[in-house]
Protein backbone atom coordinates (compact mmCIF):
# COMPACT_ATOMS: atom_id res chain seq x y z
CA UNK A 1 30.26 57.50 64.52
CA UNK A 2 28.80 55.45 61.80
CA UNK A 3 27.19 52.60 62.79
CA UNK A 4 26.69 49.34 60.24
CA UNK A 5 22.83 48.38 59.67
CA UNK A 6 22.22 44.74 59.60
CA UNK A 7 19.25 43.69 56.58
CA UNK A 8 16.97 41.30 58.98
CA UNK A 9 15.32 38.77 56.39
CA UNK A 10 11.70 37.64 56.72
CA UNK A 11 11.52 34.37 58.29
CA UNK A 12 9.10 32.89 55.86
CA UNK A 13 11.87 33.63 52.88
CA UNK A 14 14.24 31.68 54.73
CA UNK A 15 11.85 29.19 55.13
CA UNK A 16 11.15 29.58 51.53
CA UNK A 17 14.80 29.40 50.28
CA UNK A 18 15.31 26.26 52.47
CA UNK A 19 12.17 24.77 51.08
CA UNK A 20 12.87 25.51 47.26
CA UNK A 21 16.93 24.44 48.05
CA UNK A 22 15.74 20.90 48.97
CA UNK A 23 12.99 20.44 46.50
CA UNK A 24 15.57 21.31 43.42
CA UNK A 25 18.59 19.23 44.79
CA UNK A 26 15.77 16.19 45.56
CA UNK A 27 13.77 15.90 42.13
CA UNK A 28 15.30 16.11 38.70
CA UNK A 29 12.81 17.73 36.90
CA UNK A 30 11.86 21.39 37.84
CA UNK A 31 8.84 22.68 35.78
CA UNK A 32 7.74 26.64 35.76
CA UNK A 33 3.60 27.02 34.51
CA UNK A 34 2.02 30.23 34.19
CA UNK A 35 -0.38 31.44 36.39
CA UNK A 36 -2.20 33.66 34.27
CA UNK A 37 -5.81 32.96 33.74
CA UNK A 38 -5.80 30.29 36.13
CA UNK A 39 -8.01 29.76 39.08
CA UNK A 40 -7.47 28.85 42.35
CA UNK A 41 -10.09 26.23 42.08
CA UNK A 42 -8.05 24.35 39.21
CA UNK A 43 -4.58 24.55 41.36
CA UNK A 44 -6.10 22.75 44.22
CA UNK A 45 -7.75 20.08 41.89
CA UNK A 46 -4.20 19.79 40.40
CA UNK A 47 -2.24 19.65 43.60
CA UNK A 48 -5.01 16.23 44.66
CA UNK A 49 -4.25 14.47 41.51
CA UNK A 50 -0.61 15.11 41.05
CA UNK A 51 -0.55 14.12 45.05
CA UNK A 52 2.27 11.82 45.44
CA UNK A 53 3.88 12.34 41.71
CA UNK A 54 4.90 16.08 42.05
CA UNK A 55 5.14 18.61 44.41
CA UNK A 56 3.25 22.12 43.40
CA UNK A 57 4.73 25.69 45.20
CA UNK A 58 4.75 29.32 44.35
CA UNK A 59 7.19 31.37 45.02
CA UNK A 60 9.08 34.32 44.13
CA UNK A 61 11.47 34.40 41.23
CA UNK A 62 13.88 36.08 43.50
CA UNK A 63 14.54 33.81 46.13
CA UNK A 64 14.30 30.85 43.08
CA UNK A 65 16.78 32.00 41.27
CA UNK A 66 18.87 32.58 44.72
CA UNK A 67 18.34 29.12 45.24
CA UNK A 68 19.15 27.66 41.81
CA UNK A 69 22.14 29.73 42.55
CA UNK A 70 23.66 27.54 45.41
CA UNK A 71 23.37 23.96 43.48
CA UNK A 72 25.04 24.97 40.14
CA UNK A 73 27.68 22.32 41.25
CA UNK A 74 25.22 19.76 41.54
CA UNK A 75 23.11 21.07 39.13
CA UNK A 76 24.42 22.19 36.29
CA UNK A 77 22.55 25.02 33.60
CA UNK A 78 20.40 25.53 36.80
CA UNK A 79 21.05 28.79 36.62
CA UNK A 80 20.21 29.84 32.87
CA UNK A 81 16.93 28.17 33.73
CA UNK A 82 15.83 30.86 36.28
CA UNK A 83 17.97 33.42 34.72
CA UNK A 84 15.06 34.43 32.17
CA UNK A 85 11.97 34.12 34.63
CA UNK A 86 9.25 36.86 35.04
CA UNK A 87 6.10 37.46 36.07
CA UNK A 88 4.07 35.19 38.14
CA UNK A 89 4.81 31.53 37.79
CA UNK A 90 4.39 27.90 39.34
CA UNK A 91 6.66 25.59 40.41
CA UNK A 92 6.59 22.02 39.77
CA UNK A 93 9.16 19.54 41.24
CA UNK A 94 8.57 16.08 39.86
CA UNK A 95 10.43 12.76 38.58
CA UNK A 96 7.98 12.75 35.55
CA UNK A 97 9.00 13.23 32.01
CA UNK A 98 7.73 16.76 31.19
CA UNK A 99 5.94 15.62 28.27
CA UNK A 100 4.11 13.66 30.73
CA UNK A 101 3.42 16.14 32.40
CA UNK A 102 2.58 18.38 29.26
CA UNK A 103 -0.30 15.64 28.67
CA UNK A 104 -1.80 15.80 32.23
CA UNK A 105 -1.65 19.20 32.44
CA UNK A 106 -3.65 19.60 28.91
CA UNK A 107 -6.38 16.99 29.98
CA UNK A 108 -7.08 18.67 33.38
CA UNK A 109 -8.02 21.96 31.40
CA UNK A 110 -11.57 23.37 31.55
CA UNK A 111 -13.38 25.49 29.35
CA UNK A 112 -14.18 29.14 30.32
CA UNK A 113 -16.22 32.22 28.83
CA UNK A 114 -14.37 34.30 27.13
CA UNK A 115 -13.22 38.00 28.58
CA UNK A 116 -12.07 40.68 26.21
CA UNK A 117 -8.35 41.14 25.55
CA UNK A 118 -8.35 37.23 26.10
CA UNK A 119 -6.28 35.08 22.76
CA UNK A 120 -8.35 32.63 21.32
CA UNK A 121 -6.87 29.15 22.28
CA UNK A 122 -8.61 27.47 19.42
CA UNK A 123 -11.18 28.25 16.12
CA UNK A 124 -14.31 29.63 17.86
CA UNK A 125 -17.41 28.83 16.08
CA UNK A 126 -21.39 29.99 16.31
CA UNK A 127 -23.11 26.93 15.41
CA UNK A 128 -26.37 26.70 13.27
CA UNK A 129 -29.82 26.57 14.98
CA UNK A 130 -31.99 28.43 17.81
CA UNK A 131 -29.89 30.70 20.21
CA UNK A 132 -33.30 31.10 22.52
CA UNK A 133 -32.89 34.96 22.35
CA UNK A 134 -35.55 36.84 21.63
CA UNK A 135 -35.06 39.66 18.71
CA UNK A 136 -34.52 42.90 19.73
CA UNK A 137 -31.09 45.28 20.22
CA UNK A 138 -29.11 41.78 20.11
CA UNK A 139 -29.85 41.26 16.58
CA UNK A 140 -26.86 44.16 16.31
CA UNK A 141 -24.47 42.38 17.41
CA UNK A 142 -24.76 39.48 15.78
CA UNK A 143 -24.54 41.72 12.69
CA UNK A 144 -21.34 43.31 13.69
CA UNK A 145 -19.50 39.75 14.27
CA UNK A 146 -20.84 38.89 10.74
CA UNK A 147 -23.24 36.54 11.98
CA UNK A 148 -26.02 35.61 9.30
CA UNK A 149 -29.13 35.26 11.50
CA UNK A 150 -33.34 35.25 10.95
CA UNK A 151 -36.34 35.25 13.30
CA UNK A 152 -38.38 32.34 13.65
CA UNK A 153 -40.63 31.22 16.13
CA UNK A 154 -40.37 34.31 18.42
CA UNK A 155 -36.55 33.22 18.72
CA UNK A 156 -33.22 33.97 16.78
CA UNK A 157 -31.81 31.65 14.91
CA UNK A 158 -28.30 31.51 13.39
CA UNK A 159 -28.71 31.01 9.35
CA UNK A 160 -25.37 28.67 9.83
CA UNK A 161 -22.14 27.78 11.16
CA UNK A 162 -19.69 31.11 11.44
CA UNK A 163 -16.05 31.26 12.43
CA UNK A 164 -16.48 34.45 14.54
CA UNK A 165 -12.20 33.73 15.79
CA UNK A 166 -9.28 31.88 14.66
CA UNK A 167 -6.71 30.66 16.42
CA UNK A 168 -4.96 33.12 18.43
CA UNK A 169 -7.37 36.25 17.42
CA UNK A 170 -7.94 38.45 20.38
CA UNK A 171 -11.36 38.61 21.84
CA UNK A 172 -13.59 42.01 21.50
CA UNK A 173 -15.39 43.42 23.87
CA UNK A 174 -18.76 43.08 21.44
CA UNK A 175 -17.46 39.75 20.85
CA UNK A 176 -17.54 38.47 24.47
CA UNK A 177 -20.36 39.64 25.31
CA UNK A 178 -22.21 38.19 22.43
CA UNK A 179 -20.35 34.81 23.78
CA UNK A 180 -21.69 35.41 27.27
CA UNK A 181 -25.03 35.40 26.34
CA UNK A 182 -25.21 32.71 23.86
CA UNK A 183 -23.38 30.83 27.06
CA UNK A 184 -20.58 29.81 25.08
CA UNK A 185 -17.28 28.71 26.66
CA UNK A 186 -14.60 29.19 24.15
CA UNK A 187 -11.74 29.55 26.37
CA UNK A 188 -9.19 27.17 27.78
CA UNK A 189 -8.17 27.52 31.18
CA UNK A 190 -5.09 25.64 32.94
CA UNK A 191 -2.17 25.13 33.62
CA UNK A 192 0.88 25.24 30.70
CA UNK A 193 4.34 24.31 31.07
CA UNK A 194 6.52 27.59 29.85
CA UNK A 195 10.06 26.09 30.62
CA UNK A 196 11.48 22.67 31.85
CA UNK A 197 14.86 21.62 33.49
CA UNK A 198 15.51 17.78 33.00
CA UNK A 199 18.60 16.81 34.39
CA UNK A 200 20.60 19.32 33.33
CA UNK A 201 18.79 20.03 29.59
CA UNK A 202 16.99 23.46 29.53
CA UNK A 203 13.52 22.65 27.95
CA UNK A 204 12.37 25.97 26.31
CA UNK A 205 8.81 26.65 25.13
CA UNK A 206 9.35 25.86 21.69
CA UNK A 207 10.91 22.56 22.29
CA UNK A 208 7.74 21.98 24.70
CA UNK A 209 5.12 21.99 21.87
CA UNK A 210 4.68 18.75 20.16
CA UNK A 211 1.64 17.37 17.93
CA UNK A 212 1.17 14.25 19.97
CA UNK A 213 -1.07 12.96 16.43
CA UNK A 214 1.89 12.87 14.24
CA UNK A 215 4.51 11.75 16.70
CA UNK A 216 2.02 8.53 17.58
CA UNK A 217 1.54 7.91 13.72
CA UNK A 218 5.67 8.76 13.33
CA UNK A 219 6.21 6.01 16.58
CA UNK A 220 3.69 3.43 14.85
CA UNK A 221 5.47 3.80 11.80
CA UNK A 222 9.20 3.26 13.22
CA UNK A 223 7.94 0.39 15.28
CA UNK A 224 5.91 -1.53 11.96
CA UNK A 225 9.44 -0.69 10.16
CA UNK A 226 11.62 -2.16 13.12
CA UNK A 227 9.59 -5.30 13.28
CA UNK A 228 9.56 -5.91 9.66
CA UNK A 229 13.37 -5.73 9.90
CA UNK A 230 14.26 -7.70 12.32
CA UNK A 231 11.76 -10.49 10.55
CA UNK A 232 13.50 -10.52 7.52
CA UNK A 233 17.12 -10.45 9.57
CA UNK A 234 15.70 -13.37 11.60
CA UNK A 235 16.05 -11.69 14.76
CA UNK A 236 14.22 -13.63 17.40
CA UNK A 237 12.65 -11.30 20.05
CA UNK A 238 9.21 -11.83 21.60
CA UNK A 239 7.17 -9.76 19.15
CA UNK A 240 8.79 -11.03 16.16
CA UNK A 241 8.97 -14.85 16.78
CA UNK A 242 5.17 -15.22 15.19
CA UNK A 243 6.47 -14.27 12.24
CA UNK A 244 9.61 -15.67 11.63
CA UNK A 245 8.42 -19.18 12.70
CA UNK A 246 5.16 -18.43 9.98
CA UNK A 247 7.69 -17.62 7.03
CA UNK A 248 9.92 -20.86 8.09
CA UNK A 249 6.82 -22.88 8.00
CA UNK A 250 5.79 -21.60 4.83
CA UNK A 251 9.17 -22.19 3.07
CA UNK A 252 9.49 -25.46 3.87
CA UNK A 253 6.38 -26.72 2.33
CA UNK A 254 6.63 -24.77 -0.75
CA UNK A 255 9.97 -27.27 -0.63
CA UNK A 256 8.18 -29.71 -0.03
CA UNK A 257 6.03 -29.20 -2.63
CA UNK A 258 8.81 -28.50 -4.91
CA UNK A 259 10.29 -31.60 -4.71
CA UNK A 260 7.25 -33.70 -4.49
CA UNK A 261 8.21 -34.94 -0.66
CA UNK A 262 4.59 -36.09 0.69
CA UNK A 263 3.97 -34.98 4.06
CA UNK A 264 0.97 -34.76 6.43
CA UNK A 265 0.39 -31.18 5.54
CA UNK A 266 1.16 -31.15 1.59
CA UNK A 267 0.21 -34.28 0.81
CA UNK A 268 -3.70 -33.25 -0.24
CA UNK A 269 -1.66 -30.17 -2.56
CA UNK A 270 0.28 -32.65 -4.26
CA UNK A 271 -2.86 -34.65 -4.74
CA UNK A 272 -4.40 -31.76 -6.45
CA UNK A 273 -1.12 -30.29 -8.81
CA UNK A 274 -0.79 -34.17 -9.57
CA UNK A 275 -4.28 -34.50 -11.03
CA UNK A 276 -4.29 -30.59 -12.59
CA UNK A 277 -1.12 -32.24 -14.60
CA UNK A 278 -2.91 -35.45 -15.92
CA UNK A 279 -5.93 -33.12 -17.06
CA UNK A 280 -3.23 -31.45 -18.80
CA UNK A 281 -1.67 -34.15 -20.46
CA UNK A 282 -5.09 -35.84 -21.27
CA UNK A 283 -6.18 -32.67 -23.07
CA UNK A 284 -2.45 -32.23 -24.92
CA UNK A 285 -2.93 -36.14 -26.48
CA UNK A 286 -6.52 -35.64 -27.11
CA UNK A 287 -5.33 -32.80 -29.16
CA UNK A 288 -2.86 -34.47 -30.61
CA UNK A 289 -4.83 -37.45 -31.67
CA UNK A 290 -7.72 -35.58 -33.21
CA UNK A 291 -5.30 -33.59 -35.34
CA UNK A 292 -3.46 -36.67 -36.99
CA UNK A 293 -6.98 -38.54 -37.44
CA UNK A 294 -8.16 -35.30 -39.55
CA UNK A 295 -4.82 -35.53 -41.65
CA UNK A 296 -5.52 -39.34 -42.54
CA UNK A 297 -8.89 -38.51 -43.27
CA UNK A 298 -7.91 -35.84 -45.97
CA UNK A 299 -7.07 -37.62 -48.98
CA UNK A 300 -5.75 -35.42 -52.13
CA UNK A 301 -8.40 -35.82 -55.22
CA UNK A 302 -7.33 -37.76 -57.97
CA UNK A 303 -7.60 -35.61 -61.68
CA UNK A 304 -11.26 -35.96 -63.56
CA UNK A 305 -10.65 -37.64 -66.79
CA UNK A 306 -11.84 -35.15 -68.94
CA UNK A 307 -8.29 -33.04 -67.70
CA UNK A 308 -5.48 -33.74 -70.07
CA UNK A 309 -2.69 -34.81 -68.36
CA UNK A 310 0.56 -32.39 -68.72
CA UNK A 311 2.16 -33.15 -71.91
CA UNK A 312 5.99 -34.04 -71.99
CA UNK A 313 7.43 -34.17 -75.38
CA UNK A 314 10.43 -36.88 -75.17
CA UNK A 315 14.21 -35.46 -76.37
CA UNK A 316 14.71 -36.74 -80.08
CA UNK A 317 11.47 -37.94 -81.61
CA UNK A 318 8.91 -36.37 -83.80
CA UNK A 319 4.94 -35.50 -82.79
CA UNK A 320 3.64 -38.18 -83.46
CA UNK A 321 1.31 -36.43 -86.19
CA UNK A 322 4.95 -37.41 -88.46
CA UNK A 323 5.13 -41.10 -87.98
CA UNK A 324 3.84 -43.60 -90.21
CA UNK A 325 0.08 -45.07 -89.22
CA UNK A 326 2.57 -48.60 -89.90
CA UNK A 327 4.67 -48.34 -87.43
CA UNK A 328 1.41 -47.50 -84.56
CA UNK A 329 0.59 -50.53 -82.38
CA UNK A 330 -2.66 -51.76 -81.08
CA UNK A 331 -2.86 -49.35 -77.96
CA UNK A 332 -5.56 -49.96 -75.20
CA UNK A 333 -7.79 -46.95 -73.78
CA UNK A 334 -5.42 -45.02 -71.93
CA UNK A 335 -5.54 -45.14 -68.17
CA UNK A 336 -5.40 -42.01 -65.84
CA UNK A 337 -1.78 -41.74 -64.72
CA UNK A 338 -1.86 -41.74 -61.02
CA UNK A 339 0.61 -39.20 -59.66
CA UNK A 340 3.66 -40.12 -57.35
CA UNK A 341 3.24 -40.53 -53.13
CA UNK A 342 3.92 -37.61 -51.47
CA UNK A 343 3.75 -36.42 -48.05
CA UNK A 344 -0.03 -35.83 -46.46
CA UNK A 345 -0.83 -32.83 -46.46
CA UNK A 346 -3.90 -31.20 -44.64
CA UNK A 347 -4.55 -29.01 -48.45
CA UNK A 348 -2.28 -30.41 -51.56
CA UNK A 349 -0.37 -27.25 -52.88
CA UNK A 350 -2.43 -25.79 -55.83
CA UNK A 351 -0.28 -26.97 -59.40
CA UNK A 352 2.15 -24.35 -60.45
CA UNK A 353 2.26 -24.68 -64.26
CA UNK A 354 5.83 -25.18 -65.71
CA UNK A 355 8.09 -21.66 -66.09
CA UNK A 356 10.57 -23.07 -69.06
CA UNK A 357 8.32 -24.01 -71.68
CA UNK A 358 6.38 -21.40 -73.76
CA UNK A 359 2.19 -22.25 -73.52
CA UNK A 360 2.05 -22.40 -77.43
CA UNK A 361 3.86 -25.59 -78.06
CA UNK A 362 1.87 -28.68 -76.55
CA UNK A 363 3.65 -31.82 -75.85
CA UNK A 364 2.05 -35.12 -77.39
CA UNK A 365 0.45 -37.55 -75.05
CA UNK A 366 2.68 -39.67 -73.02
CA UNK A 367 2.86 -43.60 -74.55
CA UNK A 368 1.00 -45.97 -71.82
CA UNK A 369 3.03 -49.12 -71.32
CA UNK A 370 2.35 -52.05 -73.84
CA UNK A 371 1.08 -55.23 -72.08
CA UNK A 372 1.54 -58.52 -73.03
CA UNK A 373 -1.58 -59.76 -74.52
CA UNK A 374 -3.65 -62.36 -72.45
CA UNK A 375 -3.22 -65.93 -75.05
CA UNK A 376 0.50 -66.32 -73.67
CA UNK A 377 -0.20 -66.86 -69.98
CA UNK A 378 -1.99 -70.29 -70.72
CA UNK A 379 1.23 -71.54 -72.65
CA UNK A 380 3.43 -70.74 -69.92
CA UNK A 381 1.55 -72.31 -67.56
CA UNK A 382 1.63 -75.44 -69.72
CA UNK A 383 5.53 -75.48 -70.10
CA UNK A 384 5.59 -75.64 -66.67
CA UNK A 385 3.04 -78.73 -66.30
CA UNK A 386 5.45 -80.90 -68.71
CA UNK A 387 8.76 -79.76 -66.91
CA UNK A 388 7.43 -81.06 -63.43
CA UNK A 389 6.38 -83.88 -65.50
CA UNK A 390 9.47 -84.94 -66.94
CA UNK A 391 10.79 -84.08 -63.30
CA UNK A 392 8.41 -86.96 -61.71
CA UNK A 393 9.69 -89.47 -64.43
């Protein structure tokens, strides 16, 4: 007769499952760190600061994912977040953003030597100067990391900095050991968040890494951009008030200004653009006035008498080379013809000589105007005695 066998279940799993059951349904973020590397020193420091703000359990990925299993109604993509786990892992049940906790878990990290097969966490560099070792079989391996080095002193000394690992690089055994005794500690050691769960969004690793440099200078950028917005739209919040009441201020007494409305605050500025304007004005007429007393000054010369005048022969008559000496009247000393009022000019205009006439033929000199000769002004004036005479009588 076959006989079922019942499976009897360790207590402590049950007491596990129970545990892990209630801590998933109670916080909504469920973090998983690996435990590689890490010391049991650094988990208890961890568990005393995050005391209060997380709870911090390992357990088997088995009875997790068993318990993820039985809350996919409350808790939904609970399972694909334990569906992919391996190894050995950490649990962290906390109402903390993970990024948060990202950040606290990266400044609790200490620095460790380095063990071979261990990946570089960061550049690892020999620096310059006295290592303290004395020469002898070390000076090899310094030589086979490509380490420059010279004795001085009794002592090695590195020649100068040397990148002996990037990034990432795995660690040699010769390499190590070289670190050991220089007592480097290259390494990293912590905790690191491989996968999140945040209320229902699956956080994988690659959505976990973040340069927290560039998203603060991205943040301080959107927020300087934000506030200058809402400034210009006038939109009155606490940080942007300040400004807004500044650039009111500031347009109404360049206004003010504008329209020459004295005020307590302008009044000193229109002071000052008032008297900049009179200087102006003053040095405009001053201008002005010293140019028109230059033009009166210039006066146009008047001909030397030794230059002929131009000759115009008259329409009709003969030179006067043809005339009878009879006919010639008593003719005073010609005087110099002065020539006709025309506009002041600061230079007269140099004399163009005449286009129509040909030079050869010269024009005889212009007839001055007879005057009457001095005896008859006496006999006038005696005419003039007997008519008021005769007008008495």
């Amino acid at each position: 007769m076959l006989t079922r066998q019942s499976t009897r279940v360790a207590p402590w799993k049950k007491e596990m499952f129970e545990r892990l059951a209630e801590l998933i349904e109670k916080h909504p973020v469920v973090a998983i760190a690996d435990l590689q590397k890490v010391r049991s020193s650094q988990i208890q420091e961890i568990r005393k600061k995050l005391r209060g703000q997380a709870e911090v359990l390992v357990a088997k990925n088995t009875i997790l994912k068993k318990a993820a299993g039985g809350l996919g109604e409350k808790k939904p993509n609970i399972g694909k977040f334990t569906d992919e786990l391996a190894g050995s892992n950490l649990l962290l049940f906390t109402g903390m953003n993970p990024y948060a906790l990202i950040l606290f878990l990266n400044r609790n990290k200490v620095r460790v030597p380095a063990k071979a097969g261990d990946i570089a966490t960061s550049e690892i560099i020999i620096p310059a100067g006295n290592t303290g070792l004395q020469p002898g079989p070390v000076i090899s391996e310094f030589g086979e990391v490509k380490v420059t080095t010279r004795i001085e002193g009794g002592s090695i000394w590195v020649a100068k900095d040397t990148v002996v690992a990037e990034k990432g690089d795995t660690i040699s055994p010769k390499l190590a050991s070289l670190l050991s005794k220089l007592g480097m500690k290259p390494m990293e050691a912590g905790l690191s968040i491989l996968r999140a769960f945040d209320e229902g969004i699956v956080l994988r690793p690659e959505d976990l890494v973040f340069d927290l440099e560039s998203y603060q200078k991205d943040l301080a950028e959107a927020y300087r951009d934000a506030l200058t917005l809402a400034a210009e739209a006038e939109y009155v919040v606490p940080e942007t008030a300040p400004s807004i009441i500044g650039n009111a201020y500031r347009e109404a007494l360049y206004l003010a200004n504008e329209v020459e409305f004295p005020t307590s605050e302008n009044i000193e500025d229109l002071v000052k653009q008032a008297y900049v304007e009179m200087r102006i004005l003053s040095d405009a007429a001053a201008q002005i006035n010293s140019e028109a007393a230059a033009r009166e000054e210039e006066v146009p010369a008047a001909p030397s008498l030794e230059a002929k005048p131009q000759e115009v022969e008259p329409p009709g008559e003969k030179p006067a080379e043809e005339r009878p000496a009879e006919a010639k009247a008593p003719v005073e000393k010609p005087q110099p013809v002065k020539p006709p009022e025309e506009k002041k000019l600061e230079k007269p205009p140099a004399a163009k000589p005449p286009e129509t006439k040909p030079p050869e033929k010269k024009a005889p000199p212009a007839k001055p105007p007879e005057k009457k000769p001095a005896k008859e002004r006496p006999a006038e004036k005696k005419r003039q005695e007997k008519v008021e005479k005769k007008a008495k009588r």
